[in-house]
PDB file of N, CA and C in Angstrom:
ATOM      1  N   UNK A   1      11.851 -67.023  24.406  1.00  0.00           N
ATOM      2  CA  UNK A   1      11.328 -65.923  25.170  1.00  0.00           C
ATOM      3  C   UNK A   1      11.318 -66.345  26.637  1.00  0.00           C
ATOM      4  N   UNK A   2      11.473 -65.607  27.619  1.00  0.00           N
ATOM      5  CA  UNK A   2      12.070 -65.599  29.122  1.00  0.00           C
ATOM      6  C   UNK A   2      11.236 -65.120  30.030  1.00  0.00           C
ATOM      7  N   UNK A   3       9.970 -65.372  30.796  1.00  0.00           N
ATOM      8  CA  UNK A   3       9.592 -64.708  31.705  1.00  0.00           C
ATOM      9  C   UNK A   3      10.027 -64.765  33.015  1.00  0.00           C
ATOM     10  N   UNK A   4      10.460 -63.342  33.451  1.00  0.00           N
ATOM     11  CA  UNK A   4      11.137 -63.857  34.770  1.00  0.00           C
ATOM     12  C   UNK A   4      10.106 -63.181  35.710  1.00  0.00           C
ATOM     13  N   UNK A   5       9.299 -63.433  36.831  1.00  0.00           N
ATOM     14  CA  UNK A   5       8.410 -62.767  37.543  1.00  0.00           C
ATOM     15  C   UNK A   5       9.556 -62.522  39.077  1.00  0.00           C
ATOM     16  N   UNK A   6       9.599 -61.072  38.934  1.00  0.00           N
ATOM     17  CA  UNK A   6      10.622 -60.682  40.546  1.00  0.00           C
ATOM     18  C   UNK A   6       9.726 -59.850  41.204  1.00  0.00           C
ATOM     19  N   UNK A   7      10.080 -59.239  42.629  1.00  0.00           N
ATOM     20  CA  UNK A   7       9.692 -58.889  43.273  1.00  0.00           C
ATOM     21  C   UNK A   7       8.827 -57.163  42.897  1.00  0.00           C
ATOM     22  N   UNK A   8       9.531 -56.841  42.222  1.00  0.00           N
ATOM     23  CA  UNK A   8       9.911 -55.286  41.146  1.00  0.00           C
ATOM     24  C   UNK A   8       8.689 -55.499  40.502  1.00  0.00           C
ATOM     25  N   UNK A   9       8.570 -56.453  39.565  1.00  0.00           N
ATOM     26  CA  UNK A   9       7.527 -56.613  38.358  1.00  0.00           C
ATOM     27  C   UNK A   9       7.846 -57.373  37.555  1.00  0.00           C
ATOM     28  N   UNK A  10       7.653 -57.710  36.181  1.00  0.00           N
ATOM     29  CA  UNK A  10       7.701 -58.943  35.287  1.00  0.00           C
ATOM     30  C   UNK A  10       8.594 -58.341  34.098  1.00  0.00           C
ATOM     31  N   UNK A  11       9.931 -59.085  34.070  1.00  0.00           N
ATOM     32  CA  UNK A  11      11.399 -59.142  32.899  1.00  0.00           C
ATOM     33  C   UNK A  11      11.034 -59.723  31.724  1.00  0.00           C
ATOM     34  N   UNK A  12      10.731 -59.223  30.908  1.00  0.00           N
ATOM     35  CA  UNK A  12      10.110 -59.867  29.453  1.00  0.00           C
ATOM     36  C   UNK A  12      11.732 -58.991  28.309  1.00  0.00           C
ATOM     37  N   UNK A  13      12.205 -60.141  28.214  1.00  0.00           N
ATOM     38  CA  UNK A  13      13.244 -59.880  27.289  1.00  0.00           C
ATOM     39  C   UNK A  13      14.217 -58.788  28.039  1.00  0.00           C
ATOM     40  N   UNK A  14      14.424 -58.358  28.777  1.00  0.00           N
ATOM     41  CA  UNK A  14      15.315 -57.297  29.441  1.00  0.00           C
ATOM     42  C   UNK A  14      14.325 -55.899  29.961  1.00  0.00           C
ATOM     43  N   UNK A  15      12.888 -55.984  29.294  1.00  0.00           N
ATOM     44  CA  UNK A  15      12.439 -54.466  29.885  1.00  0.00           C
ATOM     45  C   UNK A  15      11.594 -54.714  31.007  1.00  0.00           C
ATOM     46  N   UNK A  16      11.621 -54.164  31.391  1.00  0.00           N
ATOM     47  CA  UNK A  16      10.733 -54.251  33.469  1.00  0.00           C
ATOM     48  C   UNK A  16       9.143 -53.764  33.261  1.00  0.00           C
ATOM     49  N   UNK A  17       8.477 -54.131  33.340  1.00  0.00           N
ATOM     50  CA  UNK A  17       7.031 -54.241  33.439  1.00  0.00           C
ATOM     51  C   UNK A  17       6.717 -54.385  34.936  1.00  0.00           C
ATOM     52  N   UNK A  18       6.328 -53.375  35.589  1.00  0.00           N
ATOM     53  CA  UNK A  18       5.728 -52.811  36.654  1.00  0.00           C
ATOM     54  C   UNK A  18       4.469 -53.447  37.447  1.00  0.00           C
ATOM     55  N   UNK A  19       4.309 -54.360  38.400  1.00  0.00           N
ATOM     56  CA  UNK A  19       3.161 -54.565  38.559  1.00  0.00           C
ATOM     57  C   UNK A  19       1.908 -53.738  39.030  1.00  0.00           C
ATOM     58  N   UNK A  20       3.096 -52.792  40.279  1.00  0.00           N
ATOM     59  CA  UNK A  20       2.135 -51.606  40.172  1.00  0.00           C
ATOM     60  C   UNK A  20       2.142 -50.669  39.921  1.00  0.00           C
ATOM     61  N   UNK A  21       1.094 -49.866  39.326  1.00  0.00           N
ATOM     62  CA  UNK A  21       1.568 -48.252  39.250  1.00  0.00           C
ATOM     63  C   UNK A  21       2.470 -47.266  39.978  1.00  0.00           C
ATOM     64  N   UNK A  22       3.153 -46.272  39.759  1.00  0.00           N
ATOM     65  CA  UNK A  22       3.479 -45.363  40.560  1.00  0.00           C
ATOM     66  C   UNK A  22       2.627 -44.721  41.628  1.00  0.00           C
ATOM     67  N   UNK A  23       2.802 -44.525  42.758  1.00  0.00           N
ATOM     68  CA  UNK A  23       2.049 -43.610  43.913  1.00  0.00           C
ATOM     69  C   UNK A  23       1.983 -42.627  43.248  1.00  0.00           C
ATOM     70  N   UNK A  24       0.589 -41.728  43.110  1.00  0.00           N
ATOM     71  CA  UNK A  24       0.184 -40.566  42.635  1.00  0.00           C
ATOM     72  C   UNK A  24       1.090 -39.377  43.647  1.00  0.00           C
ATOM     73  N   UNK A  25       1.389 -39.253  44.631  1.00  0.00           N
ATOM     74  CA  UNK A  25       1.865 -38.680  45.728  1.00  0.00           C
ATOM     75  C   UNK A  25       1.061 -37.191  45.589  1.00  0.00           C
ATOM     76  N   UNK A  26       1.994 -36.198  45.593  1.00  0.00           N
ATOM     77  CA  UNK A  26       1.938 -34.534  45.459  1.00  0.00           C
ATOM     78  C   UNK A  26       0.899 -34.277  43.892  1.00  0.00           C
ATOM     79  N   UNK A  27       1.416 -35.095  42.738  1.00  0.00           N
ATOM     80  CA  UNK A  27       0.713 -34.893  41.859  1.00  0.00           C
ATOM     81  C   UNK A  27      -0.872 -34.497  41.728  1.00  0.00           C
ATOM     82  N   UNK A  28      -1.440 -35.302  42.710  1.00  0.00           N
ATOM     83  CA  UNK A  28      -2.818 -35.264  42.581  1.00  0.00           C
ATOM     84  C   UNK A  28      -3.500 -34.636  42.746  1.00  0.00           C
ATOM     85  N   UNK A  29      -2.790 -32.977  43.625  1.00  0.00           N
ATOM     86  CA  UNK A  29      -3.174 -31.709  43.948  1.00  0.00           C
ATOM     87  C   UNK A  29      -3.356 -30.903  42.587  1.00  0.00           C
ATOM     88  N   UNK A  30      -2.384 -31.407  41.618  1.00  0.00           N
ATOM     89  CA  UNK A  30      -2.538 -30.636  40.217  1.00  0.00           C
ATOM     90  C   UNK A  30      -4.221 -30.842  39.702  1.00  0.00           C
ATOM     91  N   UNK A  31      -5.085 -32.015  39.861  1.00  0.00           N
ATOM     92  CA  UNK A  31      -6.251 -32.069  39.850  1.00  0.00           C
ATOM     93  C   UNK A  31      -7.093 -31.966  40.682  1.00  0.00           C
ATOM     94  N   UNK A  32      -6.748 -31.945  42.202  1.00  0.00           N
ATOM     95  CA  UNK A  32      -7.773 -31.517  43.482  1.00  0.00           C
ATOM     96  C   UNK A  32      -8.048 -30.091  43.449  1.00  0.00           C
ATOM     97  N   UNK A  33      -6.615 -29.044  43.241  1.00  0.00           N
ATOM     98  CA  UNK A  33      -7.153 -27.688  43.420  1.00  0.00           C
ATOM     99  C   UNK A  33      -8.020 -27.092  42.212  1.00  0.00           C
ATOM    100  N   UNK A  34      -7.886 -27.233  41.161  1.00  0.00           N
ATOM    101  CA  UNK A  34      -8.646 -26.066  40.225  1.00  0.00           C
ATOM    102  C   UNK A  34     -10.296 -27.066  40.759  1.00  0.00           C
ATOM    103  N   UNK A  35     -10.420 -28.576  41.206  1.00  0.00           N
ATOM    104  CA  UNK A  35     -11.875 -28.847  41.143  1.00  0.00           C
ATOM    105  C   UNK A  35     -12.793 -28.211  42.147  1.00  0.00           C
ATOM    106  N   UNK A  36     -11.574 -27.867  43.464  1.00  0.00           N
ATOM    107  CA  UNK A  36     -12.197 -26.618  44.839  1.00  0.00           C
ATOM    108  C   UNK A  36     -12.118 -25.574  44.039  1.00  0.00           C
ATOM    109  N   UNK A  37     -11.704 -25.217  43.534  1.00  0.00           N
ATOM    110  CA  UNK A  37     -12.014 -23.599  42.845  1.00  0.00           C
ATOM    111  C   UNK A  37     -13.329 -24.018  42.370  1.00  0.00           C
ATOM    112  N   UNK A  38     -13.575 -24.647  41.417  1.00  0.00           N
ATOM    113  CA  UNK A  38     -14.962 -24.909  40.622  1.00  0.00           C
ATOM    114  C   UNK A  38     -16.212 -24.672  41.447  1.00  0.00           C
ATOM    115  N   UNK A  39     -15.870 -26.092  42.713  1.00  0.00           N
ATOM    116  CA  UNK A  39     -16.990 -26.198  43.408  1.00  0.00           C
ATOM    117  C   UNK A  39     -16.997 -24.480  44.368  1.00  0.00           C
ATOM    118  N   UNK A  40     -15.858 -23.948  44.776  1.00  0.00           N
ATOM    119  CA  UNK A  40     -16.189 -22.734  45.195  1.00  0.00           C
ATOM    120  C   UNK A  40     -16.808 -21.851  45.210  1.00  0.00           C
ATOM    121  N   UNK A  41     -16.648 -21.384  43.546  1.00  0.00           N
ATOM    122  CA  UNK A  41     -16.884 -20.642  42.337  1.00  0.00           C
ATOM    123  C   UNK A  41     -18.815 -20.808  42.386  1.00  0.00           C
ATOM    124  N   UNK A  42     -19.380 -22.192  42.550  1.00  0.00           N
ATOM    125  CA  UNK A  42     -20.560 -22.600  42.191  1.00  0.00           C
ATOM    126  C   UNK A  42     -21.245 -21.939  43.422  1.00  0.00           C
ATOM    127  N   UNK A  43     -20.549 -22.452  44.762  1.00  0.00           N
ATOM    128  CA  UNK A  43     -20.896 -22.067  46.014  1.00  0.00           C
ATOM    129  C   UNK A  43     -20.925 -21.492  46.184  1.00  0.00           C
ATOM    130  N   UNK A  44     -20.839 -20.168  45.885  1.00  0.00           N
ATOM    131  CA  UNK A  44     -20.638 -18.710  46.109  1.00  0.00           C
ATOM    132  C   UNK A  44     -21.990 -18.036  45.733  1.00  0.00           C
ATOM    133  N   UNK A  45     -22.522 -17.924  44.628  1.00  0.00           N
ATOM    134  CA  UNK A  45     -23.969 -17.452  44.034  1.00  0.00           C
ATOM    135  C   UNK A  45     -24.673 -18.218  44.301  1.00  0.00           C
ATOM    136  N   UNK A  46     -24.797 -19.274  44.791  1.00  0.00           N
ATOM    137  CA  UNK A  46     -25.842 -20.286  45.526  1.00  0.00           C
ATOM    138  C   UNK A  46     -25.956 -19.617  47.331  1.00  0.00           C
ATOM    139  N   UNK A  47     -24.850 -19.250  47.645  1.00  0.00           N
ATOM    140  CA  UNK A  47     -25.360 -18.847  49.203  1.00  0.00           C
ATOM    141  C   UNK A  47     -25.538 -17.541  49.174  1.00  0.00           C
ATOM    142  N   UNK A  48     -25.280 -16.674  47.967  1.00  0.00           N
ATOM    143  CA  UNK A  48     -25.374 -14.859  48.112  1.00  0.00           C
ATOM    144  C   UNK A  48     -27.229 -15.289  47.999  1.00  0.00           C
ATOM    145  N   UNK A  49     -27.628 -16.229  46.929  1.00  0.00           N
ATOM    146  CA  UNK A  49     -29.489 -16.426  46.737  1.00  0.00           C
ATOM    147  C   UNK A  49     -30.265 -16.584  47.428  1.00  0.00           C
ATOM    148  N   UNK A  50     -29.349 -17.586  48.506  1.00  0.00           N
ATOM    149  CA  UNK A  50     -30.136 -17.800  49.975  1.00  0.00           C
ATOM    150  C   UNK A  50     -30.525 -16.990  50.867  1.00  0.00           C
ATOM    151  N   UNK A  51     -29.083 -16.361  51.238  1.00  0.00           N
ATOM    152  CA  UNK A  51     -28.931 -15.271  52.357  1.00  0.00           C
ATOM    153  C   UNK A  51     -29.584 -14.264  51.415  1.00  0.00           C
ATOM    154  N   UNK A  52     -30.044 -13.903  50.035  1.00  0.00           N
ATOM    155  CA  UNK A  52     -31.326 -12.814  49.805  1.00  0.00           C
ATOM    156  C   UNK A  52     -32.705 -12.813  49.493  1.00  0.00           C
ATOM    157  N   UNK A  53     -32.764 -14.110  50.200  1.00  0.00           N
ATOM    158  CA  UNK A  53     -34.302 -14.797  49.924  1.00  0.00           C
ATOM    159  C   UNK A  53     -34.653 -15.067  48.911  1.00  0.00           C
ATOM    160  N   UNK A  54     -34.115 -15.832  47.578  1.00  0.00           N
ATOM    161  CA  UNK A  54     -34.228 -15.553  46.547  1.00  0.00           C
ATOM    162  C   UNK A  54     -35.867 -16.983  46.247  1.00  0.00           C
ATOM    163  N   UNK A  55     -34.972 -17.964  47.298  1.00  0.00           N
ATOM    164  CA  UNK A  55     -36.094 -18.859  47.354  1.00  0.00           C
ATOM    165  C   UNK A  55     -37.246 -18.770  48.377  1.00  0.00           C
ATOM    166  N   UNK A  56     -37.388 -18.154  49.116  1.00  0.00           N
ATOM    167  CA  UNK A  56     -38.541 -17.548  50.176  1.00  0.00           C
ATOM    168  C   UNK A  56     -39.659 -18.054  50.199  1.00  0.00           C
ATOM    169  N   UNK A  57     -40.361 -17.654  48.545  1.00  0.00           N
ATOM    170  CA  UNK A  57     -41.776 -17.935  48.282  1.00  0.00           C
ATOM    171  C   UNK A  57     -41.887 -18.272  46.763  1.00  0.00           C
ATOM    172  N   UNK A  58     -41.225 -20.015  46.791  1.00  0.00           N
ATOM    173  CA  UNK A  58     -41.679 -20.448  45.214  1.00  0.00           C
ATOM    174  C   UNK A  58     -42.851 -20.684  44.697  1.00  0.00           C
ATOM    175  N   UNK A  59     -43.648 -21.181  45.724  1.00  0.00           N
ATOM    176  CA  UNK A  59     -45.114 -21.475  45.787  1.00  0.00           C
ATOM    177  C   UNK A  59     -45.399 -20.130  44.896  1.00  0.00           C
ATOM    178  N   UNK A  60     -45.481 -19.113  45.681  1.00  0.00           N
ATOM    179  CA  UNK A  60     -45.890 -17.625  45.465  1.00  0.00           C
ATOM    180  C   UNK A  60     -46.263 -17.223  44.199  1.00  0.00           C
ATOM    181  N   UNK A  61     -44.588 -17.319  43.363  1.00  0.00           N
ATOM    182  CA  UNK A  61     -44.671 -17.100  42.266  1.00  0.00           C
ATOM    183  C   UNK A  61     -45.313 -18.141  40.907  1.00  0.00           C
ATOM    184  N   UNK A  62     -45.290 -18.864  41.377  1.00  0.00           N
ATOM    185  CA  UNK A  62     -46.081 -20.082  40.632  1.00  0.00           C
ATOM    186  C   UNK A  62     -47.320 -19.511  39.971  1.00  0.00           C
ATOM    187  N   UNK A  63     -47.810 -19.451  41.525  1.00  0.00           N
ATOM    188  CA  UNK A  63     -49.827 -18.611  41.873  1.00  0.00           C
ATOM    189  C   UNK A  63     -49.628 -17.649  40.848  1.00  0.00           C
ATOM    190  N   UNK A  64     -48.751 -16.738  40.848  1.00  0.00           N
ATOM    191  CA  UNK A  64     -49.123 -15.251  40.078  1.00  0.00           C
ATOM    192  C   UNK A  64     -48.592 -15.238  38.655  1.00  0.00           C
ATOM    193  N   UNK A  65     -48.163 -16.736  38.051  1.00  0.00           N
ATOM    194  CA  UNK A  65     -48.176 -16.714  36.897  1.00  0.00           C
ATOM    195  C   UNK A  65     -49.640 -17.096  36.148  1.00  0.00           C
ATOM    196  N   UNK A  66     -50.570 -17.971  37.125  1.00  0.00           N
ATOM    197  CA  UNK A  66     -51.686 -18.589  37.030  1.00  0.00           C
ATOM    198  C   UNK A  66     -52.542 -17.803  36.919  1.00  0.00           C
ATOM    199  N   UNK A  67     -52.435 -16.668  37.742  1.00  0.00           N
ATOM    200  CA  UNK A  67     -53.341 -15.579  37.676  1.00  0.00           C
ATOM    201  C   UNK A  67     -53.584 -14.672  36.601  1.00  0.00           C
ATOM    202  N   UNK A  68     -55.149 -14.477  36.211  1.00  0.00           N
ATOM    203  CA  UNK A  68     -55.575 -14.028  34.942  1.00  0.00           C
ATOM    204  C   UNK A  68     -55.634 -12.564  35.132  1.00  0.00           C
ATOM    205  N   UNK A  69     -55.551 -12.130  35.996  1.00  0.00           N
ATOM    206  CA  UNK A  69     -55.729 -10.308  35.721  1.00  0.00           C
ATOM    207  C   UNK A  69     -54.725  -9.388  35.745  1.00  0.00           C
ATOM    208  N   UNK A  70     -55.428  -8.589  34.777  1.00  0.00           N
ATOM    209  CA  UNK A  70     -54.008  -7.694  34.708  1.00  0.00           C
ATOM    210  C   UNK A  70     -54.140  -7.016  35.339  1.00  0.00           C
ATOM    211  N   UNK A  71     -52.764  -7.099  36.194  1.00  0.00           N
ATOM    212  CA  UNK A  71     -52.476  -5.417  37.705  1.00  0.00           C
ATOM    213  C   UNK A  71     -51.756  -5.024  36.736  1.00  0.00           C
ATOM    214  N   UNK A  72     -52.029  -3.680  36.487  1.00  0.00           N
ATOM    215  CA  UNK A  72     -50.635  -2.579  35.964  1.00  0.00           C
ATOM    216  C   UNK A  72     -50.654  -1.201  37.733  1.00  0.00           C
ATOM    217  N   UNK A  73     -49.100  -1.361  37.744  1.00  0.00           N
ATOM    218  CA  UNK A  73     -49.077  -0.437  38.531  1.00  0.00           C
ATOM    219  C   UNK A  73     -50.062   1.284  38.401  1.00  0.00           C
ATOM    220  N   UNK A  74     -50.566   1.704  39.091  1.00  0.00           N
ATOM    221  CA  UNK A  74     -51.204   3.141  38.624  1.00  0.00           C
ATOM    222  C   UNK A  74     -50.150   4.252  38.891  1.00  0.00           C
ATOM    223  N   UNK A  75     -50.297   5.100  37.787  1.00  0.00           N
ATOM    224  CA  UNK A  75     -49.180   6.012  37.553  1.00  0.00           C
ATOM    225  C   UNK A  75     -50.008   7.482  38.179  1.00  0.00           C
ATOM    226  N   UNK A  76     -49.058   8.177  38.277  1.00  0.00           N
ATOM    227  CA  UNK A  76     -49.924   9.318  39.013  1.00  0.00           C
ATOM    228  C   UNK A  76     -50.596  10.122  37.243  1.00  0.00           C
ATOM    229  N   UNK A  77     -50.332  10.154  36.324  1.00  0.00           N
ATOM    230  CA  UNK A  77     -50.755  10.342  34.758  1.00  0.00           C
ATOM    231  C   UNK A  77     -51.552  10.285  34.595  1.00  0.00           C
ATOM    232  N   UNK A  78     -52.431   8.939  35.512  1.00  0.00           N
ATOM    233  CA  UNK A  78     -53.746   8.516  34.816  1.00  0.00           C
ATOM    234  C   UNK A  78     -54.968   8.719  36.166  1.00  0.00           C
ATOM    235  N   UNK A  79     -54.584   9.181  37.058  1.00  0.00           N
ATOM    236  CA  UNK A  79     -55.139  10.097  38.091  1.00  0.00           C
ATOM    237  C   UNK A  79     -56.019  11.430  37.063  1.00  0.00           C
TER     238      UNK A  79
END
C-alpha cells in the first residue's frame, strides 16, 4: 500500500482524497434565502403588534385578571 501526500490531497492506491473541502461558493444562497424569508415572515406580525400597541400596558392586564369583581357592561334592557 502507497501513500503519496501531494499538493492536491492524499493518493491512496490511485483515488485522490481531498484535503480540503470544496468552496461552498453560490451554493450557500440555496440555504441563506428561504432562512430570510423565515426570519421575515416572523418579523412581520411582531412589528404590525408594536406599531398597534399590542404591548402598551402588560402590567395593566395582569391587575384585571387579579381583580375580583364582576363589571358586566350595562345594556340599555336592564335600564
Amino acid at each position: 500500500m502507497e501513500i503519496v501526500i501531494t499538493s492536491v490531497g492524499v493518493a491512496l492506491l490511485g483515488a485522490a482524497i481531498p484535503l480540503r473541502p470544496e468552496p461552498l461558493g453560490m451554493s450557500i444562497l440555496w440555504l441563506l434565502i428561504p432562512i430570510s424569508l423565515l426570519g421575515a415572515t416572523g418579523l412581520a406580525p411582531f412589528s404590525w403588534a408594536e406599531r398597534s400597541g399590542q404591548y402598551e400596558d402588560i402590567a395593566g392586564a395582569a391587575q384585571r385578571i387579579l381583580d375580583n369583581e364582576d363589571r358586566r357592561p350595562e345594556t340599555l334592557s336592564s335600564q
